[in-house]
Protein backbone atom coordinates (compact mmCIF):
# COMPACT_ATOMS: atom_id res chain seq x y z
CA UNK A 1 86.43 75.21 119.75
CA UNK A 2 87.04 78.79 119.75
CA UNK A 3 88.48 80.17 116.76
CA UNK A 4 90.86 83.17 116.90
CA UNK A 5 93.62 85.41 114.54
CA UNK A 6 96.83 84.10 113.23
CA UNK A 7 98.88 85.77 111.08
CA UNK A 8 99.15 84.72 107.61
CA UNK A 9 100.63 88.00 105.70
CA UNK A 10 98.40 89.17 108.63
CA UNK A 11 95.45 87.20 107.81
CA UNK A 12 93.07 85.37 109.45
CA UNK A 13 93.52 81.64 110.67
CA UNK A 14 91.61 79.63 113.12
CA UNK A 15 93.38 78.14 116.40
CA UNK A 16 92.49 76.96 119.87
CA UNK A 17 92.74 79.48 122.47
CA UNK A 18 95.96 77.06 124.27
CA UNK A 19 97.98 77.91 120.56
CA UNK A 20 96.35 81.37 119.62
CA UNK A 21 98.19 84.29 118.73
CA UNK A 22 95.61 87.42 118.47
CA UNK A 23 96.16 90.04 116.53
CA UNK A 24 95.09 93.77 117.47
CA UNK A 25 95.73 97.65 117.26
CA UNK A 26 94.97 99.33 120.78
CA UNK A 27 94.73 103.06 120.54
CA UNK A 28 95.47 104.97 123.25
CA UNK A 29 91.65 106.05 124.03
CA UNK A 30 88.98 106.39 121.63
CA UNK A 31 86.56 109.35 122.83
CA UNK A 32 88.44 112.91 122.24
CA UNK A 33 87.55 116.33 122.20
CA UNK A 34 89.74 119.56 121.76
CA UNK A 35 90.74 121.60 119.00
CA UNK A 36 93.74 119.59 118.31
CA UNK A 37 93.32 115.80 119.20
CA UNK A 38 95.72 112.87 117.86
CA UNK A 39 95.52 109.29 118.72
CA UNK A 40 98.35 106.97 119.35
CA UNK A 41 98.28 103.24 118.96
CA UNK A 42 100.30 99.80 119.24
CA UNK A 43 99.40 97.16 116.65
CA UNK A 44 100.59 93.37 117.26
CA UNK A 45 100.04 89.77 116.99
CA UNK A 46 100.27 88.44 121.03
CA UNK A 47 99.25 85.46 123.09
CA UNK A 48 98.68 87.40 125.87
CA UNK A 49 95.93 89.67 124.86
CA UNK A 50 97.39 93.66 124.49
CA UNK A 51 100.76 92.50 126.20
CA UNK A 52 103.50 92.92 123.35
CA UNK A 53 105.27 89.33 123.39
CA UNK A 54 105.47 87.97 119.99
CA UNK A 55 105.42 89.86 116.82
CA UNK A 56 104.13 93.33 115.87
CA UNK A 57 101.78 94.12 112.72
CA UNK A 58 102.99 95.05 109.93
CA UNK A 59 102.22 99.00 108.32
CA UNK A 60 101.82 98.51 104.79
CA UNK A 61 98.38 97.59 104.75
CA UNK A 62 97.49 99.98 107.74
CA UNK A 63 94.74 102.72 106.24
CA UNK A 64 93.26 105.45 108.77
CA UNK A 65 89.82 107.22 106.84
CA UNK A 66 88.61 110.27 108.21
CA UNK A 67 84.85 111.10 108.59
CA UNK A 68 84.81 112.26 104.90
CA UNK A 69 85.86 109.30 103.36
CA UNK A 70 89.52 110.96 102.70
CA UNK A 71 92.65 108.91 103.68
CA UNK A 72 94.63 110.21 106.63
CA UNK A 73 98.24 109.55 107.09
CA UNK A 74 99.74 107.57 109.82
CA UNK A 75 102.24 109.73 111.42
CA UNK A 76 104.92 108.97 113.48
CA UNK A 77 105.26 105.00 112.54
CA UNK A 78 107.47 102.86 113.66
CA UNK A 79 107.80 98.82 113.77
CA UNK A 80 109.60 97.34 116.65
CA UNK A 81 110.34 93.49 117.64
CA UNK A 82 107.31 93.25 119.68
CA UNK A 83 104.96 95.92 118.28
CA UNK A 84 104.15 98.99 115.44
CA UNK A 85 103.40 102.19 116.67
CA UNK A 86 101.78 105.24 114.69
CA UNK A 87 99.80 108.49 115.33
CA UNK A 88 96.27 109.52 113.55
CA UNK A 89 95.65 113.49 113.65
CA UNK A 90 92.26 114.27 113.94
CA UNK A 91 91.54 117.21 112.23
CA UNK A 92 88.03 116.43 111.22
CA UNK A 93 85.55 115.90 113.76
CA UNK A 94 83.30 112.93 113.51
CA UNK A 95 83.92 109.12 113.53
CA UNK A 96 87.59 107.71 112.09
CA UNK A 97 88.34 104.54 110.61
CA UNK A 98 91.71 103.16 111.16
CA UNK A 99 91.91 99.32 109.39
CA UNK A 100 93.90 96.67 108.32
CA UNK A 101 92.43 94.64 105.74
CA UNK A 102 94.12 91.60 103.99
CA UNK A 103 93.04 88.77 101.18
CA UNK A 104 95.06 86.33 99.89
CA UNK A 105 95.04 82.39 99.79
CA UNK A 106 96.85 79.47 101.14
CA UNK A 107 97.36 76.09 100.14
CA UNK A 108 99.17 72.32 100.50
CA UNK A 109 99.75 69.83 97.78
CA UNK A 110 101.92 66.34 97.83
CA UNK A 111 103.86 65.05 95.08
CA UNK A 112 105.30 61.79 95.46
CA UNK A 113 103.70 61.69 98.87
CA UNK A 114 105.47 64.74 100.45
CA UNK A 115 103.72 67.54 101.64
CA UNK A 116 104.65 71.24 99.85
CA UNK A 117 102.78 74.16 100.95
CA UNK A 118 102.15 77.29 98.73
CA UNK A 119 104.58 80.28 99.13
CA UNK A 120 103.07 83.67 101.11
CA UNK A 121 101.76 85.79 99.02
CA UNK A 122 100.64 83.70 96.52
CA UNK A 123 98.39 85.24 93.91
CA UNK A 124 95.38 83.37 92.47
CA UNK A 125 96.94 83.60 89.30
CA UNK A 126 100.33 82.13 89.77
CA UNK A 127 98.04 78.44 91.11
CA UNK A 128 98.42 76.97 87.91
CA UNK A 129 102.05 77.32 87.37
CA UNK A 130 102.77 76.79 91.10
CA UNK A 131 100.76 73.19 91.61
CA UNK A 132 102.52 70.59 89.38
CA UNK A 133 100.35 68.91 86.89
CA UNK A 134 100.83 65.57 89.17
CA UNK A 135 100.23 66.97 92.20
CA UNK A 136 98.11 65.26 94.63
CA UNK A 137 95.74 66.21 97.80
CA UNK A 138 95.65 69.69 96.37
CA UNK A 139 93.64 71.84 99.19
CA UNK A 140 93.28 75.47 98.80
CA UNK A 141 91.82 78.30 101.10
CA UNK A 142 90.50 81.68 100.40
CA UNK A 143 91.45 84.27 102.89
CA UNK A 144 89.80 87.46 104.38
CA UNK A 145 90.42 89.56 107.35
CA UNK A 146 89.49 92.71 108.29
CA UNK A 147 91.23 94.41 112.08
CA UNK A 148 89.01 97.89 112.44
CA UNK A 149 89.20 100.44 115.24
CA UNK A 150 87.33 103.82 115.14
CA UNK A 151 87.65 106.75 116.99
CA UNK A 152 85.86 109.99 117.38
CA UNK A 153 86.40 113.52 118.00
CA UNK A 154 83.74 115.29 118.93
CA UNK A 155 80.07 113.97 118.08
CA UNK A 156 79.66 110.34 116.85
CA UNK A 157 78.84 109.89 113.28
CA UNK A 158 78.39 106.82 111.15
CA UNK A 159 79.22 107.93 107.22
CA UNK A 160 82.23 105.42 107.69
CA UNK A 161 79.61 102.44 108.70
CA UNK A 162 78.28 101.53 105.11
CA UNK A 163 79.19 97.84 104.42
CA UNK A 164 81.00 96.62 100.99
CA UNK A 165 79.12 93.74 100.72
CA UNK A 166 82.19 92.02 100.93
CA UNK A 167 83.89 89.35 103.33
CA UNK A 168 83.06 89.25 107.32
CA UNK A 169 81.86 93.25 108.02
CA UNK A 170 80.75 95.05 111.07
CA UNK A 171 77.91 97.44 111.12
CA UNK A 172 77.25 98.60 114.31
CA UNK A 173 73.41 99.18 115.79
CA UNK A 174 75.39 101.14 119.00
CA UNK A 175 78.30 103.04 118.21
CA UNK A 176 81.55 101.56 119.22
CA UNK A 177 82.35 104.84 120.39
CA UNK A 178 79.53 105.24 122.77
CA UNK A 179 79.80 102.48 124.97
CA UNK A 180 78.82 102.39 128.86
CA UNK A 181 79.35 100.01 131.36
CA UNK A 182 76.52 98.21 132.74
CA UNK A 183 74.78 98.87 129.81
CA UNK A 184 74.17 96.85 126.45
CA UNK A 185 75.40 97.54 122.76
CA UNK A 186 74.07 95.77 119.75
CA UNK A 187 76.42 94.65 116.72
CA UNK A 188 74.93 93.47 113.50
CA UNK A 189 77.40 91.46 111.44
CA UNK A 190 77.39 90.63 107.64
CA UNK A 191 78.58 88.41 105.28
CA UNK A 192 78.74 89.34 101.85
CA UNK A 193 75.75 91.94 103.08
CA UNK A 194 73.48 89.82 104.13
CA UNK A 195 72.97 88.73 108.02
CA UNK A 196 75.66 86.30 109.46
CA UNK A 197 72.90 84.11 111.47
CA UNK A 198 74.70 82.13 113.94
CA UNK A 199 78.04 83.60 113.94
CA UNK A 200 80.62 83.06 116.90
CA UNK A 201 81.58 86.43 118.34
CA UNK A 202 84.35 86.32 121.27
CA UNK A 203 84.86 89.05 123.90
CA UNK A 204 87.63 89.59 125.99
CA UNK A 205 88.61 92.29 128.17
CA UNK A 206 91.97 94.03 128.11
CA UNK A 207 95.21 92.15 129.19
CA UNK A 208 93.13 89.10 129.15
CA UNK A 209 96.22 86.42 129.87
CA UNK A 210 95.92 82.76 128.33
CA UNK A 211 96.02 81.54 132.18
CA UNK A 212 92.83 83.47 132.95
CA UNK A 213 89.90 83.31 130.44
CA UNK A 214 87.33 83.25 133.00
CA UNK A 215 86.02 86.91 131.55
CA UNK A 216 85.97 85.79 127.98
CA UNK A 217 82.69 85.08 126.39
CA UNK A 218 81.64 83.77 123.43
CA UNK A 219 78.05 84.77 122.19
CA UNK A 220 75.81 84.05 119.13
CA UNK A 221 74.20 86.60 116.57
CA UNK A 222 70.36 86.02 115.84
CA UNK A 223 68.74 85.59 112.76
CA UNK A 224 69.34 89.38 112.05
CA UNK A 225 73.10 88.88 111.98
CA UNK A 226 72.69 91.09 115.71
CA UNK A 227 74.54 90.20 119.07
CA UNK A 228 74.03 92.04 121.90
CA UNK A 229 77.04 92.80 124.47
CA UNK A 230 77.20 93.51 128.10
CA UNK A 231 80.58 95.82 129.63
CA UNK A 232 80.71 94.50 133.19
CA UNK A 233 83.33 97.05 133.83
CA UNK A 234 84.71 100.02 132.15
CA UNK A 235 88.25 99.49 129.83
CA UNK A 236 88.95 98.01 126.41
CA UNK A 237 87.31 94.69 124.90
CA UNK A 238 88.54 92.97 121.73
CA UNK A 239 86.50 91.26 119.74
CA UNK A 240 86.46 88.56 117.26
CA UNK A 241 84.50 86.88 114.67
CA UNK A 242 85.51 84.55 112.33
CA UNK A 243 83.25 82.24 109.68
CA UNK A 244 84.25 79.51 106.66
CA UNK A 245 82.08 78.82 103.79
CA UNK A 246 82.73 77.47 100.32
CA UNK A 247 82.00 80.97 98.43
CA UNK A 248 85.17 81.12 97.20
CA UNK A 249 86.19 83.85 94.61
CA UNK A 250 89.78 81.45 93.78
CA UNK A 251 89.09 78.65 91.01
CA UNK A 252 89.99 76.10 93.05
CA UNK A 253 89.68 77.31 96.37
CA UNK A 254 87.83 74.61 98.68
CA UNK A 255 86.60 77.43 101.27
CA UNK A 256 86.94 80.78 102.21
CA UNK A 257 88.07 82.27 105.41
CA UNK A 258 86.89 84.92 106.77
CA UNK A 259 87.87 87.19 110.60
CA UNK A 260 86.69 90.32 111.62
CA UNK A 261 88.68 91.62 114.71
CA UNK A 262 87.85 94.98 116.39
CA UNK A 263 88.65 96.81 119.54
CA UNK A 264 86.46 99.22 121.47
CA UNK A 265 86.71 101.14 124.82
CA UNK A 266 83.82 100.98 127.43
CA UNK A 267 83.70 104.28 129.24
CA UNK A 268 82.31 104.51 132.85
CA UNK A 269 79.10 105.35 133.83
């Protein structure tokens, strides 16, 4: 089964592909050079893969980092039925990081045999007053998500690439931002900093619809955490990787959740 983004306060869930909604920011190209270069982009949750038809992503969590490390404001924002739109101004050059990263946890109980689910936004400390004492089939889930796009003006740099050594993280062997079709890229992914051996990574290309997944892959990393890519043709690819284990950081918590969901452009040759 492949497993790909719901929205839970924007965080990751797991679905099969016939049900999935996938969450994703597009910007409006990725490369630029100029003395004065901005970036525009759509952010939504879609079953029909950067086709605006079911909800957009919310801002609030939305953080664009320049090469420095210094946040950079989203300009221009706006959130629609279908879709969020908002402008980056690049006024460094280098390698920007525009994310949206979420945590939180879910849960279900029964009492008296009926099924009650945890409010959103339920913080870790609010479990014990939450669950009754009686409660029964008491199942909670750690969540993690992180949806990452960079873009570059000017040279490619990769100050913006060191990992937290927390949750699901890309660090890239090829820069996303120097991608050519017909040539291979390399992506190393961690988990908690260390290697995520065996780890599911999907790639689709752009406007992928649910009726044709015939260009969709799904590959494996090695031992080193590394999978390596292919661009048959030149456009944008999303990507998405998604893991459970029981490392939970929630007393309680029965697993933990975690999606990493990126999207990079493949220039021509």
């Amino acid at each position: 089964m492949k497993k790909y983004l719901l929205p839970f306060l924007v965080i990751a869930a797991v679905a099969a592909p016939s049900q999935a909604h996938r969450q994703w920011m597009l910007p409006s190209m990725t490369s630029l050079s100029g003395e004065d270069p901005w970036v525009t982009f759509d952010a939504a949750v879609s079953s029909d893969l950067f086709i605006m038809d079911h909800q957009p992503i919310r801002l609030d969590n939305v953080k664009a980092t320049a090469p420095d490390g210094s946040d950079v404001p989203l300009e221009n924002a706006s959130t629609g039925r279908y879709r969020s739109v908002f402008d980056v101004h690049l006024t460094q050059k280098g390698t920007y990081r525009i994310a949206n990263a979420m945590s939180g946890i879910m849960g279900s109980y029964k009492v008296g045999g009926e099924q009650k689910r945890l409010p959103r936004g339920t913080k870790p400390e609010q479990l014990a007053t939450l669950i009754p004492a009686d409660a029964t089939d008491v199942q909670i889930s750690e969540m993690s998500n992180r949806n990452e796009v960079f873009v570059t003006s000017g040279a490619p740099t990769d100050t913006l690439f060191k990992p937290t050594g927390k949750g699901l993280e890309l660090v890239p062997v090829t820069h996303p931002n120097d991608l050519v079709a017909g040539e291979d890229a390399t992506f190393r992914f961690l988990i908690d900093g260390k290697p995520a051996a065996d780890l599911e990574v999907d790639v689709a290309p752009g406007a992928l619809t649910r009726a044709d997944q015939s260009n969709e892959r799904t590959l494996k990393t090695d031992a080193k955490g590394e999978v390596k890519i292919s661009w048959p043709t030149a456009g944008f690819y999303w990507i998405n990787a998604s893991a459970t284990d029981k490392n939970t950081s929630v007393k309680n918590a029965t697993q933990r959740r975690l999606g990493y969901v990126t999207t990079v452009e493949v220039q021509a040759p």
